[in-house]
C-alpha atoms as a PDB file:
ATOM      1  CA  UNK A   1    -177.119  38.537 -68.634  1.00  0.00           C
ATOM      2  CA  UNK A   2    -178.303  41.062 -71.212  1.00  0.00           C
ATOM      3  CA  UNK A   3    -179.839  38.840 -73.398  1.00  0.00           C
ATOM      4  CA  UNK A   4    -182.027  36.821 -70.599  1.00  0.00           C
ATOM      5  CA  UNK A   5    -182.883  39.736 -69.313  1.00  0.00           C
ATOM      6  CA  UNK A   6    -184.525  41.361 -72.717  1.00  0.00           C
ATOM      7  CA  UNK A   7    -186.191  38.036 -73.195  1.00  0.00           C
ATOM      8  CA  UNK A   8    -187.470  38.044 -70.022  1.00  0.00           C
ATOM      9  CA  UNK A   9    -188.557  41.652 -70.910  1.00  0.00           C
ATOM     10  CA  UNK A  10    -190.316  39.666 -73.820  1.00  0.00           C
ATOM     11  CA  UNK A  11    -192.590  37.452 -72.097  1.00  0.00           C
ATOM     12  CA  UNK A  12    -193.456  39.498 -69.392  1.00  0.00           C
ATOM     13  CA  UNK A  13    -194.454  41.947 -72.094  1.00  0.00           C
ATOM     14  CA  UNK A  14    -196.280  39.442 -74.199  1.00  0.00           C
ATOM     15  CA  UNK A  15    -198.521  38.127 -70.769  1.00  0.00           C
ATOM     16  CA  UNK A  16    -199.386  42.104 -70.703  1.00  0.00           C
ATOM     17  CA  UNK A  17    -200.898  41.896 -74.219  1.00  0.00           C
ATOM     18  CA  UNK A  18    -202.775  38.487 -73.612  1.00  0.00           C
ATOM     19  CA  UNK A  19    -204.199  39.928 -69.917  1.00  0.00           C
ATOM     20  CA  UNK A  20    -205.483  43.382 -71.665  1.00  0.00           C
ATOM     21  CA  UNK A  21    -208.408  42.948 -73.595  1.00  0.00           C
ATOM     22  CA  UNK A  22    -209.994  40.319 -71.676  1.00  0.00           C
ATOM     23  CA  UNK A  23    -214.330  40.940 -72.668  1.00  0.00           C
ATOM     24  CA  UNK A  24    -213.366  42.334 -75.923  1.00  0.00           C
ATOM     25  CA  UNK A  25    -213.923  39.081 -77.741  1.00  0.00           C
ATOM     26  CA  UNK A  26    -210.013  38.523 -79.179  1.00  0.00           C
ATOM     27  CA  UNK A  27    -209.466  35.051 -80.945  1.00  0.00           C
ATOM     28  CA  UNK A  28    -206.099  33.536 -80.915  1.00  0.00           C
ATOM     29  CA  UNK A  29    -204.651  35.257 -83.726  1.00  0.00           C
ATOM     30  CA  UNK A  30    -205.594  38.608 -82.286  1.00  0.00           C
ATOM     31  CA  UNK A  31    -204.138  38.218 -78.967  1.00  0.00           C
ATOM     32  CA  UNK A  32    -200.829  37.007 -81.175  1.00  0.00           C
ATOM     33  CA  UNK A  33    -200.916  40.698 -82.544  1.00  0.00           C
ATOM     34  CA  UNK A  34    -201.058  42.254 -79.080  1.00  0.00           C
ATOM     35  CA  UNK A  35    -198.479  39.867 -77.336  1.00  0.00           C
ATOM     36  CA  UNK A  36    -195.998  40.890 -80.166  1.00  0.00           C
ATOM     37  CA  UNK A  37    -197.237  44.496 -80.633  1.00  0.00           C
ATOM     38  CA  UNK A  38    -197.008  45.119 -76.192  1.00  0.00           C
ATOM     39  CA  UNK A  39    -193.111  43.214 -76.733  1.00  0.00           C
ATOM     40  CA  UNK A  40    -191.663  44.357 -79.645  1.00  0.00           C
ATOM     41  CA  UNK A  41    -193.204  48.208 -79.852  1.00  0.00           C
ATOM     42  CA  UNK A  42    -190.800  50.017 -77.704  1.00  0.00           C
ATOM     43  CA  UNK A  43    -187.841  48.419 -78.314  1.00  0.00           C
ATOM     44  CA  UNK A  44    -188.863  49.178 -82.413  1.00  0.00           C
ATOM     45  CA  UNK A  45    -189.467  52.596 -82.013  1.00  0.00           C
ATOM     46  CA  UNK A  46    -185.766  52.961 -80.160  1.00  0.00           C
ATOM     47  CA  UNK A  47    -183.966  50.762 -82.929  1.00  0.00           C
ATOM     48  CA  UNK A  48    -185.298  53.228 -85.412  1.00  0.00           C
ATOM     49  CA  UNK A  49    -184.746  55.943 -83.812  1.00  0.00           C
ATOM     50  CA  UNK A  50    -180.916  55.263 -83.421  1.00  0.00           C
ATOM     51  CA  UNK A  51    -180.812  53.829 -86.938  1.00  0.00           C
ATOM     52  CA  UNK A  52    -179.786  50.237 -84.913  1.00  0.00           C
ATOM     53  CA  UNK A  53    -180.800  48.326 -88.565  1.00  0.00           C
ATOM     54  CA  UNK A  54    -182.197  45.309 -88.281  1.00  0.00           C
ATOM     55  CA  UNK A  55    -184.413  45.172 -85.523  1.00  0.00           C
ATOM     56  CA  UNK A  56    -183.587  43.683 -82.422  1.00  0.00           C
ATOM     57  CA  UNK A  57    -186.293  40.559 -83.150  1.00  0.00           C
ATOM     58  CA  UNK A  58    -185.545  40.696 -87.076  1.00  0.00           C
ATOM     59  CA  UNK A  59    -181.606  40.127 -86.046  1.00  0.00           C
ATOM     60  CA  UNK A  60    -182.678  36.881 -83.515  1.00  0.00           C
ATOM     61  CA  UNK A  61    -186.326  35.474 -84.757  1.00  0.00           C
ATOM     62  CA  UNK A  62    -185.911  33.735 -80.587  1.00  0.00           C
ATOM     63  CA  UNK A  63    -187.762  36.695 -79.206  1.00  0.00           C
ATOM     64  CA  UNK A  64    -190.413  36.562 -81.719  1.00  0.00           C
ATOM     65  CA  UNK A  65    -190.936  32.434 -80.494  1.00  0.00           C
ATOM     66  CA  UNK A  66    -190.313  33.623 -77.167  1.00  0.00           C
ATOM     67  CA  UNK A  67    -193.402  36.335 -77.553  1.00  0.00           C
ATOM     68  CA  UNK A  68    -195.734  34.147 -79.548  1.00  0.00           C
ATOM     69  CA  UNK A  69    -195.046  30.545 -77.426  1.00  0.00           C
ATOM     70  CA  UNK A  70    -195.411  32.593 -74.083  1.00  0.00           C
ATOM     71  CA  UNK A  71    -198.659  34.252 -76.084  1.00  0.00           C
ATOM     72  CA  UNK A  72    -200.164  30.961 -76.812  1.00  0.00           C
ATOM     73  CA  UNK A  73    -199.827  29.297 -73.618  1.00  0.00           C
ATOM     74  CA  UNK A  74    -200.913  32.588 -71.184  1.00  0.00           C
ATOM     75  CA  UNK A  75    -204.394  32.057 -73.595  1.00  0.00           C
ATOM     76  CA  UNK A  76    -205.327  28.519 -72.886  1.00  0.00           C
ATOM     77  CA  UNK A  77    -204.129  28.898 -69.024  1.00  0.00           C
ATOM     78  CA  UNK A  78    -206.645  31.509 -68.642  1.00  0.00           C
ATOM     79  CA  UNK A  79    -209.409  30.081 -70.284  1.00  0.00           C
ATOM     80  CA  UNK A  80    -209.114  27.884 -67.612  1.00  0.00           C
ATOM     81  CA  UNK A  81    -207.797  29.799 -64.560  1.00  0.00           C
ATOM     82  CA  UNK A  82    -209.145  33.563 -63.981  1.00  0.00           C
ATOM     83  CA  UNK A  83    -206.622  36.524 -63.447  1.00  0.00           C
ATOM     84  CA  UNK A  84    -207.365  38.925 -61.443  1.00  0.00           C
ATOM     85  CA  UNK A  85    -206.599  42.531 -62.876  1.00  0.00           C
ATOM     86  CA  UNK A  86    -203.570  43.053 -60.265  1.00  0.00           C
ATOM     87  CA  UNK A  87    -201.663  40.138 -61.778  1.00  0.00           C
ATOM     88  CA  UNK A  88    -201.856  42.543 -65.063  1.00  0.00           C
ATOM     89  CA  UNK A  89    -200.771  45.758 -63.463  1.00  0.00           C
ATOM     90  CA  UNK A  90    -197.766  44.159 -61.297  1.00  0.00           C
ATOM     91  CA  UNK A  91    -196.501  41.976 -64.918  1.00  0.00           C
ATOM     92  CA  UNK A  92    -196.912  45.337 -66.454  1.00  0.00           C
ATOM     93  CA  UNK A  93    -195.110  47.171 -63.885  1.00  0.00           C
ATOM     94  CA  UNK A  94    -192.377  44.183 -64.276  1.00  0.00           C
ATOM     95  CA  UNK A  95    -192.630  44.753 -67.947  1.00  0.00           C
ATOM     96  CA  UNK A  96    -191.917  48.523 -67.596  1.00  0.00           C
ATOM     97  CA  UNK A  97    -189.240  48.567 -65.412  1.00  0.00           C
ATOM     98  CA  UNK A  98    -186.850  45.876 -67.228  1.00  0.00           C
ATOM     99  CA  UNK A  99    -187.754  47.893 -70.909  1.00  0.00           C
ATOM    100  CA  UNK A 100    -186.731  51.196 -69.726  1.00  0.00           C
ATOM    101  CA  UNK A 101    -184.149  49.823 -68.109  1.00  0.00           C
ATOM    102  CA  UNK A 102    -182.929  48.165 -71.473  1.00  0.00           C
ATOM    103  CA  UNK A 103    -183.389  51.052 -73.650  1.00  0.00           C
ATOM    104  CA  UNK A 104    -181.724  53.154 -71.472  1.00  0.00           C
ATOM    105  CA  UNK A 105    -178.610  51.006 -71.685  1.00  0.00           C
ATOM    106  CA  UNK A 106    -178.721  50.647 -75.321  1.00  0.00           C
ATOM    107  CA  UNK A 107    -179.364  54.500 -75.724  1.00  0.00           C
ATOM    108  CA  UNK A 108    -175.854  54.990 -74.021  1.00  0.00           C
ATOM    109  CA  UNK A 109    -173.890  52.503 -76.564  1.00  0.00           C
ATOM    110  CA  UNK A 110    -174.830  55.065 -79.224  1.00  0.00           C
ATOM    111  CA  UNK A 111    -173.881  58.820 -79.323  1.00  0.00           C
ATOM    112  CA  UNK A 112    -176.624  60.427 -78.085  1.00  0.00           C
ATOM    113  CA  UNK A 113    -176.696  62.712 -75.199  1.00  0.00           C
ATOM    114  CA  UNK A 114    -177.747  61.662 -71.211  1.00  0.00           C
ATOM    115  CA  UNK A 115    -181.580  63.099 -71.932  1.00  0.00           C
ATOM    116  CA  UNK A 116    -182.002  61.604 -75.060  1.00  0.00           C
ATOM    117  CA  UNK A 117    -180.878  57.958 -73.305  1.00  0.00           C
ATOM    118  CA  UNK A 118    -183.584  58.431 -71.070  1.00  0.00           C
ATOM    119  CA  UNK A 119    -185.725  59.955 -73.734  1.00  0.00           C
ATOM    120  CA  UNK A 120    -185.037  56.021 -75.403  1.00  0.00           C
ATOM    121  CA  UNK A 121    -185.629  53.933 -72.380  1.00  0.00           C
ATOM    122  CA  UNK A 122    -188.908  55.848 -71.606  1.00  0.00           C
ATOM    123  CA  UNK A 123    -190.395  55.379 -75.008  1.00  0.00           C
ATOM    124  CA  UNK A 124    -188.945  51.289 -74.838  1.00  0.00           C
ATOM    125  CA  UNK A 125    -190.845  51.356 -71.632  1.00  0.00           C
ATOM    126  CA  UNK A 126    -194.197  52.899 -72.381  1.00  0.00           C
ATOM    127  CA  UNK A 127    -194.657  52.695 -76.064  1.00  0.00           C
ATOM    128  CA  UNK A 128    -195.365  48.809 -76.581  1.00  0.00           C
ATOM    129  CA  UNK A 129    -198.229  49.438 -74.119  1.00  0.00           C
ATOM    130  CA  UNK A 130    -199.688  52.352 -75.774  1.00  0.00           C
ATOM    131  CA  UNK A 131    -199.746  50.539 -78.880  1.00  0.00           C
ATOM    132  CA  UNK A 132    -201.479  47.380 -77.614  1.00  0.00           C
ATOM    133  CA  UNK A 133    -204.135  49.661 -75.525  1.00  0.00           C
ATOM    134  CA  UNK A 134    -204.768  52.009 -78.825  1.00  0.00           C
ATOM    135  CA  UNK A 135    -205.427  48.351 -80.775  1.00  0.00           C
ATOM    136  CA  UNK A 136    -208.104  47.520 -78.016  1.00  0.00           C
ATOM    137  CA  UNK A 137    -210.116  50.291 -78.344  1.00  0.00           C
ATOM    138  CA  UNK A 138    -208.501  51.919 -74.681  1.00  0.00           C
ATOM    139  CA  UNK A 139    -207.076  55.009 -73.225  1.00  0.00           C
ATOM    140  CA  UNK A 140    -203.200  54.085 -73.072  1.00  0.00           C
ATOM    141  CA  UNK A 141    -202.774  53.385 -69.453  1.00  0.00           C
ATOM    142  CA  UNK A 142    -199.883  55.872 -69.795  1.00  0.00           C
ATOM    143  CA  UNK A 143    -202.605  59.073 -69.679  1.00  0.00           C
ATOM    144  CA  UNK A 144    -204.819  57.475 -67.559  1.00  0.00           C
ATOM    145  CA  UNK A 145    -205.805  59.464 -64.148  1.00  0.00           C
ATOM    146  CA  UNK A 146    -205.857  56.202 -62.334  1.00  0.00           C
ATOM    147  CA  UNK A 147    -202.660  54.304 -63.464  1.00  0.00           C
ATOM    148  CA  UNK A 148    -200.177  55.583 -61.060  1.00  0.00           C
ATOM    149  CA  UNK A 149    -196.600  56.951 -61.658  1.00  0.00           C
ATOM    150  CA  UNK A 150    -196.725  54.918 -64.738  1.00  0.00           C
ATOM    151  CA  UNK A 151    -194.325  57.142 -67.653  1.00  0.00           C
ATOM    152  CA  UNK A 152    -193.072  59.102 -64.794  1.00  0.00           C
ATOM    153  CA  UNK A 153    -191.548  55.613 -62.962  1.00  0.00           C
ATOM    154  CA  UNK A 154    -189.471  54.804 -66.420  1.00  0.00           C
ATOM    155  CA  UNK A 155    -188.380  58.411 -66.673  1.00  0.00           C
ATOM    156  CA  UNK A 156    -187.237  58.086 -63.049  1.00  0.00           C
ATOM    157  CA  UNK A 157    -185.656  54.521 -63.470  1.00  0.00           C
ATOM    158  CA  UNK A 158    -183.463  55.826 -66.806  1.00  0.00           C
ATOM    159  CA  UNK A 159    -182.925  58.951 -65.220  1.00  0.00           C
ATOM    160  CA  UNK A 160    -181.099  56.847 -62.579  1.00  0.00           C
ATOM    161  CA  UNK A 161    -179.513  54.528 -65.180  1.00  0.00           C
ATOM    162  CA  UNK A 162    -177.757  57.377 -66.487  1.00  0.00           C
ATOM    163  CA  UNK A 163    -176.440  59.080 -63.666  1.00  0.00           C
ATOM    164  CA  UNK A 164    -174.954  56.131 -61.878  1.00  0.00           C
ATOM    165  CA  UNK A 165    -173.358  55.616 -65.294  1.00  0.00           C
ATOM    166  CA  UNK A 166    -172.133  58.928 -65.378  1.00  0.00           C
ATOM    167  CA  UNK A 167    -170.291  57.823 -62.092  1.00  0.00           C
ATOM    168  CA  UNK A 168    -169.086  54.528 -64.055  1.00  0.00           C
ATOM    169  CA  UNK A 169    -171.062  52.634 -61.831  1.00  0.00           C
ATOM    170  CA  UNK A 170    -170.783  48.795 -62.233  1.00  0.00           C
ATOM    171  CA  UNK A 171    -173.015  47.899 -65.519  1.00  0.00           C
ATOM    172  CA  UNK A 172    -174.509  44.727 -63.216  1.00  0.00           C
ATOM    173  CA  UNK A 173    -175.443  46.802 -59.971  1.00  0.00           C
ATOM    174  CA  UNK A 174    -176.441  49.822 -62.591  1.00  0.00           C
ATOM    175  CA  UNK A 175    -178.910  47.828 -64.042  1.00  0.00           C
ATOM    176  CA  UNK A 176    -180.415  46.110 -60.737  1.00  0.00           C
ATOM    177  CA  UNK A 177    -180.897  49.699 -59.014  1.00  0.00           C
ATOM    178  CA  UNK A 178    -182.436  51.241 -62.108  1.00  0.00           C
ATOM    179  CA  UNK A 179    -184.886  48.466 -62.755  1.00  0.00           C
ATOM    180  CA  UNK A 180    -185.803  48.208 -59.151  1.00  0.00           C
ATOM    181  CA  UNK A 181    -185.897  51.810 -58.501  1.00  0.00           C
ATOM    182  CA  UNK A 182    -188.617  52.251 -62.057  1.00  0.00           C
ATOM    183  CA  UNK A 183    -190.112  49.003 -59.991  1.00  0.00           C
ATOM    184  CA  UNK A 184    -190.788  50.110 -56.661  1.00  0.00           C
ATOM    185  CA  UNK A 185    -191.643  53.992 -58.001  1.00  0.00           C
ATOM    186  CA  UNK A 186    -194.989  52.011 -60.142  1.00  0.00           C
ATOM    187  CA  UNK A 187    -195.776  49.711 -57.540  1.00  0.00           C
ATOM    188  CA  UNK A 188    -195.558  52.575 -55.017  1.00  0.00           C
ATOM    189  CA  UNK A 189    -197.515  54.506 -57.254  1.00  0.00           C
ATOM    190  CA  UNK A 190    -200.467  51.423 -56.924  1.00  0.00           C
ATOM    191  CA  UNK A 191    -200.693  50.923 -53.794  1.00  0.00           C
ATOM    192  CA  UNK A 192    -200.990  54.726 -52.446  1.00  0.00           C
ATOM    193  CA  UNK A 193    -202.247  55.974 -55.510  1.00  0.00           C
ATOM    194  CA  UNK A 194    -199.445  58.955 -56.045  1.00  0.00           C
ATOM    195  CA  UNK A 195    -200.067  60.781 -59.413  1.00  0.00           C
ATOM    196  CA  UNK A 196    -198.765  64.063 -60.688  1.00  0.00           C
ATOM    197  CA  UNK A 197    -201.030  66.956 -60.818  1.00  0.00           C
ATOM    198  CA  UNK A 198    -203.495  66.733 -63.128  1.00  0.00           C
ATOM    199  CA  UNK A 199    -203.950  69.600 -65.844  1.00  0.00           C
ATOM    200  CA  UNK A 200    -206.854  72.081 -64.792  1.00  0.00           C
ATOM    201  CA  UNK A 201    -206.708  75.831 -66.406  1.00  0.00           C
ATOM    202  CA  UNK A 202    -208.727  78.403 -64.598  1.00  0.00           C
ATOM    203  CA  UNK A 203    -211.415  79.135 -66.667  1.00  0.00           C
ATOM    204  CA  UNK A 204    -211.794  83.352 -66.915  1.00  0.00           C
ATOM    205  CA  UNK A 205    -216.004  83.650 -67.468  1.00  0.00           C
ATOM    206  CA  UNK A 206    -216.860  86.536 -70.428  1.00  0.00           C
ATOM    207  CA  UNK A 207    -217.380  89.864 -69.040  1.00  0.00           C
ATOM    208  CA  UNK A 208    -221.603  89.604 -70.046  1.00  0.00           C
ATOM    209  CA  UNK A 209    -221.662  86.047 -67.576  1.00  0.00           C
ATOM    210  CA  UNK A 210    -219.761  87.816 -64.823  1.00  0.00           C
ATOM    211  CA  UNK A 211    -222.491  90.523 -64.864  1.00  0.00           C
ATOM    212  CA  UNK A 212    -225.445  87.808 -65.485  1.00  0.00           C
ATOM    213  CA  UNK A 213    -223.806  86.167 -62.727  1.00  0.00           C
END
């Protein structure tokens, strides 16, 4: 179960980094760097992290086909069929949920504390994304204003993850509620644009522009 899950994780990941930097001119070969970059960032930042040597795709070269096949045939089929954007936020949203779900698992396999698993499945969540969107010349969606409940969703999902399992919790049911629960928080998040508020200081004028004032 696992294992199709993460390579479901995969391609959902890799249709993420075709769909992103559509009018940006990409060839083939460049949309190959994304697919793998959006897939296999997170989940390499956690495995080095943890010191989990080799790397999840290095160990099983089936994700890396997986990635690049799924890559390949999401760029002809839009050539040919247009997208809309939403299809790109919900497979992201998919994308998000199943990662930090994954990472949050794996994080608890190794001895590391309850915050730092979710610490793990957040950044296998997010960081695959903020890679690809950095490549593309874009504001990671994850500190966008208009990407909603986005790194806050995955910190909600693993926070979850790791409190059912603090209950021992069945792994299977764990790892349905967590996903769905990231899920339904970023799809909430789109549809009645909830966000977190944003960062505004009071600004305190100079004594001379209060007086010019």
């Amino acid at each position: 179960m696992q294992y199709m899950l993460e390579h479901f994780a995969v391609s959902i990941a890799a249709i993420t980094g075709v769909l992103a930097p559509r009018g940006k001119a990409v060839d083939l070969f460049g949309v190959l760097v994304l697919a793998l970059v959006t897939a296999f960032g997170g989940g390499t930042i956690r495995d080095v992290l943890l010191g989990d040597l080799p790397l999840f795709w290095m160990a099983d070269q089936s994700f890396v086909l997986n990635a690049a096949l799924t890559a390949v045939v999401v760029f002809f089929l839009v050539r040919y069929h247009a997208l809309p954007t939403t299809v790109l936020m919900v497979a992201d949203a998919f994308a998000l949920a199943l990662f930090t779900m994954i990472g949050t698992r794996k994080g608890l396999a190794f001895p590391v504390a309850p915050s730092i698993a979710v610490m793990l499945g957040v950044t296998t969540g997010v960081a695959g994304g903020i890679l690809r969107d950095l490549l593309i010349g874009e504001i990671p969606l994850v500190f966008r204003r208009e990407i909603y409940l986005y790194a806050t969703a995955a910190f909600g999902g693993a926070s979850v993850f790791v409190l059912l399992h603090q209950y021992s919790m069945d792994a299977k049911t764990n790892a349905i509620v967590s996903t769905l629960v990231t899920l339904l928080l970023r799809l909430a998040g789109i549809k009645w644009r909830i966000r977190l508020p944003m960062f505004r200081p009071k600004v305190t004028l100079p004594e001379n522009q209060k007086e010019n004032g």
